[in-house]
PDB file of N, CA and C in Angstrom:
ATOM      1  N   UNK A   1      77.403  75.156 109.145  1.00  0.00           N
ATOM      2  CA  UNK A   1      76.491  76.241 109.453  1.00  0.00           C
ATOM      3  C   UNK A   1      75.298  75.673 110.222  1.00  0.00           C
ATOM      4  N   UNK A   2      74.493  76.533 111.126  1.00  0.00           N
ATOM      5  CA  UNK A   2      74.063  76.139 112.157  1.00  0.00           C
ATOM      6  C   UNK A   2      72.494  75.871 111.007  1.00  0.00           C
ATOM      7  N   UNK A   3      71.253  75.029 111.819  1.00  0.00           N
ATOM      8  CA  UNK A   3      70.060  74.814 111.047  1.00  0.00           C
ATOM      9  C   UNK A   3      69.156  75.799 111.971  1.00  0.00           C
ATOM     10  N   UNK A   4      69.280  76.393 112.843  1.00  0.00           N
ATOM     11  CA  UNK A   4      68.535  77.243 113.474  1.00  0.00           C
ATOM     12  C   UNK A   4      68.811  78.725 113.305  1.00  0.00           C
ATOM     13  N   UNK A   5      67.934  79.459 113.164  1.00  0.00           N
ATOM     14  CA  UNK A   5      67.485  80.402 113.141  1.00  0.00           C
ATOM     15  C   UNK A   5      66.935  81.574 113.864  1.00  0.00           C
ATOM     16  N   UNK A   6      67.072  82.440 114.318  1.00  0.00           N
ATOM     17  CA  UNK A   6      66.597  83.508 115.315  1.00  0.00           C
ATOM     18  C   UNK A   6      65.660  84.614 114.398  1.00  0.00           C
ATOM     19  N   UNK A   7      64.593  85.046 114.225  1.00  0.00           N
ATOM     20  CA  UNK A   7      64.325  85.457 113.487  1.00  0.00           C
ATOM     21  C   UNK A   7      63.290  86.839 114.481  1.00  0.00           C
ATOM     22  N   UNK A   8      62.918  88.131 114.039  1.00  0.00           N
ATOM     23  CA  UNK A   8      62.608  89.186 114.663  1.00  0.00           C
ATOM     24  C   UNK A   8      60.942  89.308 113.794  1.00  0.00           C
ATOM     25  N   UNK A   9      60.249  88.069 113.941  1.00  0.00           N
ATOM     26  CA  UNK A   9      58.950  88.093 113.769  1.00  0.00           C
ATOM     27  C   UNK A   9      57.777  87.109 114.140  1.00  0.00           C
ATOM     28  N   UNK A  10      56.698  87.283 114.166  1.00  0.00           N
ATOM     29  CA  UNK A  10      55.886  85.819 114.482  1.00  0.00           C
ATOM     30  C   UNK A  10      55.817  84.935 114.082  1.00  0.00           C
ATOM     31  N   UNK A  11      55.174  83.856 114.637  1.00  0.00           N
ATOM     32  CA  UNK A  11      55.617  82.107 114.175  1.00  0.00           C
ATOM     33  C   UNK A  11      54.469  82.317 112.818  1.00  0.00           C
ATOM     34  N   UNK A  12      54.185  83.105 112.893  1.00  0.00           N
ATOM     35  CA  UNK A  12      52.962  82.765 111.677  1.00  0.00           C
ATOM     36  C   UNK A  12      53.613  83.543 110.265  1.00  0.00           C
ATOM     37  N   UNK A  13      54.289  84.570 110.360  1.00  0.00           N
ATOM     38  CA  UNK A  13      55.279  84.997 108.964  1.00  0.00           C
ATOM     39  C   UNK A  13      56.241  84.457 108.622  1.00  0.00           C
ATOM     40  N   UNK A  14      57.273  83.391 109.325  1.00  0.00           N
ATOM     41  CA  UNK A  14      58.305  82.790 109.388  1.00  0.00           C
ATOM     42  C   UNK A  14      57.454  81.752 108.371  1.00  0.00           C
ATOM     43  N   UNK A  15      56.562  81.144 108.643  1.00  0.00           N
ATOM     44  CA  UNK A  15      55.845  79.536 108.626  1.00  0.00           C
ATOM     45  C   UNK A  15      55.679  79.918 107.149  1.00  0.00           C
ATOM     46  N   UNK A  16      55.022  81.239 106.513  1.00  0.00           N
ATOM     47  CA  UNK A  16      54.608  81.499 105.461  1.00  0.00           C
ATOM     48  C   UNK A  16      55.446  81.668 104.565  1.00  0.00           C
ATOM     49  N   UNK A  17      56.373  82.048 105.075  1.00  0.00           N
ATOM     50  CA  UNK A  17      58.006  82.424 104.263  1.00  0.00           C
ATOM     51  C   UNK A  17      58.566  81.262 103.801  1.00  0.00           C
ATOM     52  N   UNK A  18      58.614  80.035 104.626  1.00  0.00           N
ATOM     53  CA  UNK A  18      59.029  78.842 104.266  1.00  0.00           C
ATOM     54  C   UNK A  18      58.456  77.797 103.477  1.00  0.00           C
ATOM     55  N   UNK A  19      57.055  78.395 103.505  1.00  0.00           N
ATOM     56  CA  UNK A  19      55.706  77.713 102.796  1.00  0.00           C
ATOM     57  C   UNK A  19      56.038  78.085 101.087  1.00  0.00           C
ATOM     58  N   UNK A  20      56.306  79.462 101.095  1.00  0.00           N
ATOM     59  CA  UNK A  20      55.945  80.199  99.758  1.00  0.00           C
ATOM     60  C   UNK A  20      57.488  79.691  98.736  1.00  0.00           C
ATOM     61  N   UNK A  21      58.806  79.223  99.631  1.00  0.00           N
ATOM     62  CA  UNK A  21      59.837  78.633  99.504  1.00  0.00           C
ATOM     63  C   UNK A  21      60.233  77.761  99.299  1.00  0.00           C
ATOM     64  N   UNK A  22      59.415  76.662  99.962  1.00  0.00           N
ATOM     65  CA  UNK A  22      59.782  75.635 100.297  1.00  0.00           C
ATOM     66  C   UNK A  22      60.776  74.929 100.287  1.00  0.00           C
ATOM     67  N   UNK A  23      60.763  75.624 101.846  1.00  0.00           N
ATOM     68  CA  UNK A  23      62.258  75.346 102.963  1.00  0.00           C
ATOM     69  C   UNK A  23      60.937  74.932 104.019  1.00  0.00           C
ATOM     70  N   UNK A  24      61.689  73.481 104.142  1.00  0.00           N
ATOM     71  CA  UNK A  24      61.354  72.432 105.271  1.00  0.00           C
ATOM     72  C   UNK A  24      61.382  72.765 106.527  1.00  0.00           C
ATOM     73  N   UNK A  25      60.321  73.138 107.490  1.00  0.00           N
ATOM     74  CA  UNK A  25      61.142  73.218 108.741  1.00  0.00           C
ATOM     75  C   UNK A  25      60.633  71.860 109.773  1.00  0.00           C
ATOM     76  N   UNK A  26      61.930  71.982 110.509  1.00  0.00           N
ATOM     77  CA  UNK A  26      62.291  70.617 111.944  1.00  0.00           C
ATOM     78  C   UNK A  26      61.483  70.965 112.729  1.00  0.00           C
ATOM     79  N   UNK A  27      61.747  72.548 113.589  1.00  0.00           N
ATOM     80  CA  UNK A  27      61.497  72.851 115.100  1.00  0.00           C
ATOM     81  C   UNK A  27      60.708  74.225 114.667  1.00  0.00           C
ATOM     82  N   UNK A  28      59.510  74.748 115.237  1.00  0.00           N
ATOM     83  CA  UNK A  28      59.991  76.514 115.920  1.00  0.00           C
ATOM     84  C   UNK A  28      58.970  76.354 116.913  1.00  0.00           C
ATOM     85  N   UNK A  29      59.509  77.588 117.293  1.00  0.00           N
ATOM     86  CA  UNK A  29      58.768  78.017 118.702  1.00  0.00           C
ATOM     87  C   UNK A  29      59.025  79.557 119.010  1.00  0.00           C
ATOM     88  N   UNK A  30      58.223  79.825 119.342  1.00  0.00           N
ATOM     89  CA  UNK A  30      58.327  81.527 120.118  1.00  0.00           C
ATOM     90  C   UNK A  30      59.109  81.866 120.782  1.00  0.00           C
ATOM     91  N   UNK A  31      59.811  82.196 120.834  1.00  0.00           N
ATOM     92  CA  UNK A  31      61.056  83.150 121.966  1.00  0.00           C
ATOM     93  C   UNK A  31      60.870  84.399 123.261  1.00  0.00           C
ATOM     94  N   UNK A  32      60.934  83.732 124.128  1.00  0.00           N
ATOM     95  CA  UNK A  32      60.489  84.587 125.630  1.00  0.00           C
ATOM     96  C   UNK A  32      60.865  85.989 125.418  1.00  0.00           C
ATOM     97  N   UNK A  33      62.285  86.517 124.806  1.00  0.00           N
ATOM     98  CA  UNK A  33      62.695  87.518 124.073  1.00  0.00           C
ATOM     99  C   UNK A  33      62.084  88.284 123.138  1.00  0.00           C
ATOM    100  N   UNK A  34      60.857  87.741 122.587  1.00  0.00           N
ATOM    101  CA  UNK A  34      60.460  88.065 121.200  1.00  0.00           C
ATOM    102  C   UNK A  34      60.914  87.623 120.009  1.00  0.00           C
ATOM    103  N   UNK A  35      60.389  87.261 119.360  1.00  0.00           N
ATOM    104  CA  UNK A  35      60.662  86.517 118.055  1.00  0.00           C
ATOM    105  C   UNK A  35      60.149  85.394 118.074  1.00  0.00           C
ATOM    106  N   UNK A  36      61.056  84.583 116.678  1.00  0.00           N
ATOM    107  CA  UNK A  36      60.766  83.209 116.655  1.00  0.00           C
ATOM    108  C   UNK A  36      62.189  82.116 116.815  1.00  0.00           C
ATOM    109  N   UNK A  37      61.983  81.283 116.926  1.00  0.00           N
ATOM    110  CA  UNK A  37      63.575  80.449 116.635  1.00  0.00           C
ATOM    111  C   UNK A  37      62.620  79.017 115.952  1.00  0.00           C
ATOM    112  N   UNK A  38      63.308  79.125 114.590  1.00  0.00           N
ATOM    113  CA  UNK A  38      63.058  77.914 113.703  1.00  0.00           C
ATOM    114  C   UNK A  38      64.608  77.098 113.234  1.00  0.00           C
ATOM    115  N   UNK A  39      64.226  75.890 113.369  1.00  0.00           N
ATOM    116  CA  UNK A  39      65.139  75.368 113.324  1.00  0.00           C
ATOM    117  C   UNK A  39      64.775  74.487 111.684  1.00  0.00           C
ATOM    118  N   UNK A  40      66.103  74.359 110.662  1.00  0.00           N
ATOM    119  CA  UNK A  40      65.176  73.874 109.772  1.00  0.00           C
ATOM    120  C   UNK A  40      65.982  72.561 109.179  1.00  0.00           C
ATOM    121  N   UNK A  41      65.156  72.022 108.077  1.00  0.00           N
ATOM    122  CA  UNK A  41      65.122  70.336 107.938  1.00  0.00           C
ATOM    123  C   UNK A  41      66.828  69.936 107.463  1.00  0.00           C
ATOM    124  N   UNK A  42      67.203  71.433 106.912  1.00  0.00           N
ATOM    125  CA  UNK A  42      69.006  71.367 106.466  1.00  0.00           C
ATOM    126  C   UNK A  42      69.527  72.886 106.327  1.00  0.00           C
ATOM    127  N   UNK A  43      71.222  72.788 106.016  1.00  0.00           N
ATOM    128  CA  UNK A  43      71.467  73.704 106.363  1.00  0.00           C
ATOM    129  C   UNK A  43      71.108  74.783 104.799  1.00  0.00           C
ATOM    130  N   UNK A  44      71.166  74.672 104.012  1.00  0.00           N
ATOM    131  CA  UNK A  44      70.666  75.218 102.576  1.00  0.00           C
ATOM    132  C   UNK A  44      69.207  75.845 102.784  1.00  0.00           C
ATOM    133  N   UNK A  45      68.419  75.359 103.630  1.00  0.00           N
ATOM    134  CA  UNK A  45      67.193  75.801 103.773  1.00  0.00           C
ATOM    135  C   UNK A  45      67.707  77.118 105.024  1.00  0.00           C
ATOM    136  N   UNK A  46      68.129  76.699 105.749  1.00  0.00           N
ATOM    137  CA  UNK A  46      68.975  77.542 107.040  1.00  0.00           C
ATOM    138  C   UNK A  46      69.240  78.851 105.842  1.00  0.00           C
ATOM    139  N   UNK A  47      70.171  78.855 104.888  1.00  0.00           N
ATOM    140  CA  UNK A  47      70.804  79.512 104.542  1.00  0.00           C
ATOM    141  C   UNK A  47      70.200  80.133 103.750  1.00  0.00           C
ATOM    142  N   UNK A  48      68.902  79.814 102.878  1.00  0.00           N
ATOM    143  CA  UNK A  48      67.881  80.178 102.447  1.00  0.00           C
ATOM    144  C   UNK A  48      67.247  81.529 102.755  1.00  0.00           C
ATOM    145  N   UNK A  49      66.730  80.694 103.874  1.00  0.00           N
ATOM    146  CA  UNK A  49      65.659  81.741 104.913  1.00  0.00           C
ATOM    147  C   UNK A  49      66.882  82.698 105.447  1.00  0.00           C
ATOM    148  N   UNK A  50      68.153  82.549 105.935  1.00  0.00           N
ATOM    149  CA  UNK A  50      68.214  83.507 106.564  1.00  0.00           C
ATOM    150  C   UNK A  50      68.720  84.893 105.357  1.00  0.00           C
ATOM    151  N   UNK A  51      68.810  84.880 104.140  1.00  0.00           N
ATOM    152  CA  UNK A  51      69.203  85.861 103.116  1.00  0.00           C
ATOM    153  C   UNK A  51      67.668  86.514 102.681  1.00  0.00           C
ATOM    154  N   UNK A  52      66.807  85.460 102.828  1.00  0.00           N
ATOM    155  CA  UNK A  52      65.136  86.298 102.422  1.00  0.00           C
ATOM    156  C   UNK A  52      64.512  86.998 103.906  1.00  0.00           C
ATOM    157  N   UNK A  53      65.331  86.277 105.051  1.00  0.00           N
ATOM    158  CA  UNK A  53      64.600  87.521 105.974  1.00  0.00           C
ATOM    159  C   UNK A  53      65.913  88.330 106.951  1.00  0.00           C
ATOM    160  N   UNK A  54      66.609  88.860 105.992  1.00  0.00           N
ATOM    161  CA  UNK A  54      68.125  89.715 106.541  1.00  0.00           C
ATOM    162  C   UNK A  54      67.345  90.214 107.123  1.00  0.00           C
ATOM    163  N   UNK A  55      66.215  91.414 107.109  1.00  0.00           N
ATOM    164  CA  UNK A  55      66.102  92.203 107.898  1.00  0.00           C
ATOM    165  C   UNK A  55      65.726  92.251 109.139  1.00  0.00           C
ATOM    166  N   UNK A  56      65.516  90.838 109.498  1.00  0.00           N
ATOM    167  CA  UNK A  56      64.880  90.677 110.552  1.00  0.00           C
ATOM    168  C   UNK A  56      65.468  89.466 111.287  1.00  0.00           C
ATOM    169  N   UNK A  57      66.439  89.464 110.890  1.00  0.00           N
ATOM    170  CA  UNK A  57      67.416  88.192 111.718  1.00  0.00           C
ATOM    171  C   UNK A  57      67.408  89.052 112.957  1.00  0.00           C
ATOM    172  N   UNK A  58      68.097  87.924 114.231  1.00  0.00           N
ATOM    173  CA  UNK A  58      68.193  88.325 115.649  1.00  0.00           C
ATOM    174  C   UNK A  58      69.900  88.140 115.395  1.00  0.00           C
ATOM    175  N   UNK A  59      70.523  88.491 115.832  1.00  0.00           N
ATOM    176  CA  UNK A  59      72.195  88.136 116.057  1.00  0.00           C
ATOM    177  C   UNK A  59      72.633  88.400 117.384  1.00  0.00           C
ATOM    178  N   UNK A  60      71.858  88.729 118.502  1.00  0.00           N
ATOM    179  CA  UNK A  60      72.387  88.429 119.502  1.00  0.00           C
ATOM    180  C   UNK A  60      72.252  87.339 120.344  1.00  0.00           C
ATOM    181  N   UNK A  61      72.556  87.205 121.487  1.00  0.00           N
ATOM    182  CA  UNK A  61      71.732  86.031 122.279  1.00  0.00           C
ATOM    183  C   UNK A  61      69.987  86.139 122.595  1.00  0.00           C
ATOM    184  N   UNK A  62      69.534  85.162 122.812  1.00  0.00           N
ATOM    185  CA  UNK A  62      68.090  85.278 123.277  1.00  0.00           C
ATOM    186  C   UNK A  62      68.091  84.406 123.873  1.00  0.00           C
ATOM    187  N   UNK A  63      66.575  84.449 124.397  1.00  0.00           N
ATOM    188  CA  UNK A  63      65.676  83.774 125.698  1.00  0.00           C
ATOM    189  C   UNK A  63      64.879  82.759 125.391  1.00  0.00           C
ATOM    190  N   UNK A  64      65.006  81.687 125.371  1.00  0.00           N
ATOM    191  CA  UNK A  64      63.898  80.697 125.212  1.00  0.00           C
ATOM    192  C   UNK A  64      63.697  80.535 126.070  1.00  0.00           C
ATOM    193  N   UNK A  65      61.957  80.057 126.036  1.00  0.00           N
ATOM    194  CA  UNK A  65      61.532  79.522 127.310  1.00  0.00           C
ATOM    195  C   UNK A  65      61.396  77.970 127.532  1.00  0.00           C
ATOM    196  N   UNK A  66      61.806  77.911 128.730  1.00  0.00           N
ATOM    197  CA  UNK A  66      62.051  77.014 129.323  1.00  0.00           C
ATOM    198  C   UNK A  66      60.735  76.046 129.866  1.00  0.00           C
ATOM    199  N   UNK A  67      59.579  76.481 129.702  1.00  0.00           N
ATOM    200  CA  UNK A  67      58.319  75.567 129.109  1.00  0.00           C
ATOM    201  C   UNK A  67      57.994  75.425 128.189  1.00  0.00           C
ATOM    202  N   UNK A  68      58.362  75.316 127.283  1.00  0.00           N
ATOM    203  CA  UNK A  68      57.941  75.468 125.704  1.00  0.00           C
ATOM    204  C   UNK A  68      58.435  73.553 125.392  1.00  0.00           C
ATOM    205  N   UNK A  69      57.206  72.991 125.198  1.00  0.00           N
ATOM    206  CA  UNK A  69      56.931  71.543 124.934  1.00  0.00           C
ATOM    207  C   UNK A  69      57.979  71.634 123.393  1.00  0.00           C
ATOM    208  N   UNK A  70      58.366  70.733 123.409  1.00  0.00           N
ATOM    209  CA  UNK A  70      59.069  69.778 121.641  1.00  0.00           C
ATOM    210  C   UNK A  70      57.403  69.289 121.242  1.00  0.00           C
ATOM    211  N   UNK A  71      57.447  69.077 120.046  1.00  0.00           N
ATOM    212  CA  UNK A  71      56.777  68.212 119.892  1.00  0.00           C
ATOM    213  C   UNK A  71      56.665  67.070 120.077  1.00  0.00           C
ATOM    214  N   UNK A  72      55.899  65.965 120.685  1.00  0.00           N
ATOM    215  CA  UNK A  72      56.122  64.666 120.751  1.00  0.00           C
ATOM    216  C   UNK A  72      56.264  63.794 119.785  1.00  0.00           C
ATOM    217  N   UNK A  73      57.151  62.705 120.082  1.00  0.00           N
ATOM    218  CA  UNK A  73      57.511  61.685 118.762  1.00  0.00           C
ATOM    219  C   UNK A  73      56.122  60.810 118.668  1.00  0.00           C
ATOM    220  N   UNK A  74      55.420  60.660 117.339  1.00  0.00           N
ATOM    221  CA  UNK A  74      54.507  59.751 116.876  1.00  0.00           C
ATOM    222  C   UNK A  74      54.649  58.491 117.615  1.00  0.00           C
ATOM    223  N   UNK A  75      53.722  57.916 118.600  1.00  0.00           N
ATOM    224  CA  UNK A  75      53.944  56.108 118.863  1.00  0.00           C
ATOM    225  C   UNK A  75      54.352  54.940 117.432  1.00  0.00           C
ATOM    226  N   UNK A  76      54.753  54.614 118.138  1.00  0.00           N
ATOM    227  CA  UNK A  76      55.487  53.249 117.348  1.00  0.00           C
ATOM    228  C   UNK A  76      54.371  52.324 117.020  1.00  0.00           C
ATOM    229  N   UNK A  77      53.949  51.933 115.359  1.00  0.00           N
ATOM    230  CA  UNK A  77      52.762  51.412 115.771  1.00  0.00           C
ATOM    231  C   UNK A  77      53.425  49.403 114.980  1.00  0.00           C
TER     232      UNK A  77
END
């Protein structure tokens, strides 16, 4: 099962959902489409989040944007 997520709300209710859970997340970012896409630390957390926010899953394709920075990896110290 996939660790990402499509979800039909802002990065700031997703973040809180996972907070109040604690389900780890890897990646998110905003979706050019609307929404969010979080990607998370495993798939149990994946599977987690996506049964506490059924109602608002995305299931079709979407749009990411194609400027949207990763975060950068920490220097090597």
């Amino acid at each position: 099962m996939s660790r990402a997520v499509h979800i039909d709300a802002n990065m700031q209710v997703v973040i809180d959902c996972c907070d109040k859970h604690a389900i780890g997340i890897s990646v998110i970012e905003p979706l050019q489409s609307g929404g969010t896409r979080v990607v998370l630390n495993n798939s149990d957390g994946a599977a987690s989040l996506r049964i506490r926010m059924k109602k608002n899953l995305i299931l079709g394709p979407v749009t990411r944007s194609g400027l949207y920075m990763r975060r950068a990896p920490l220097p090597y110290r």
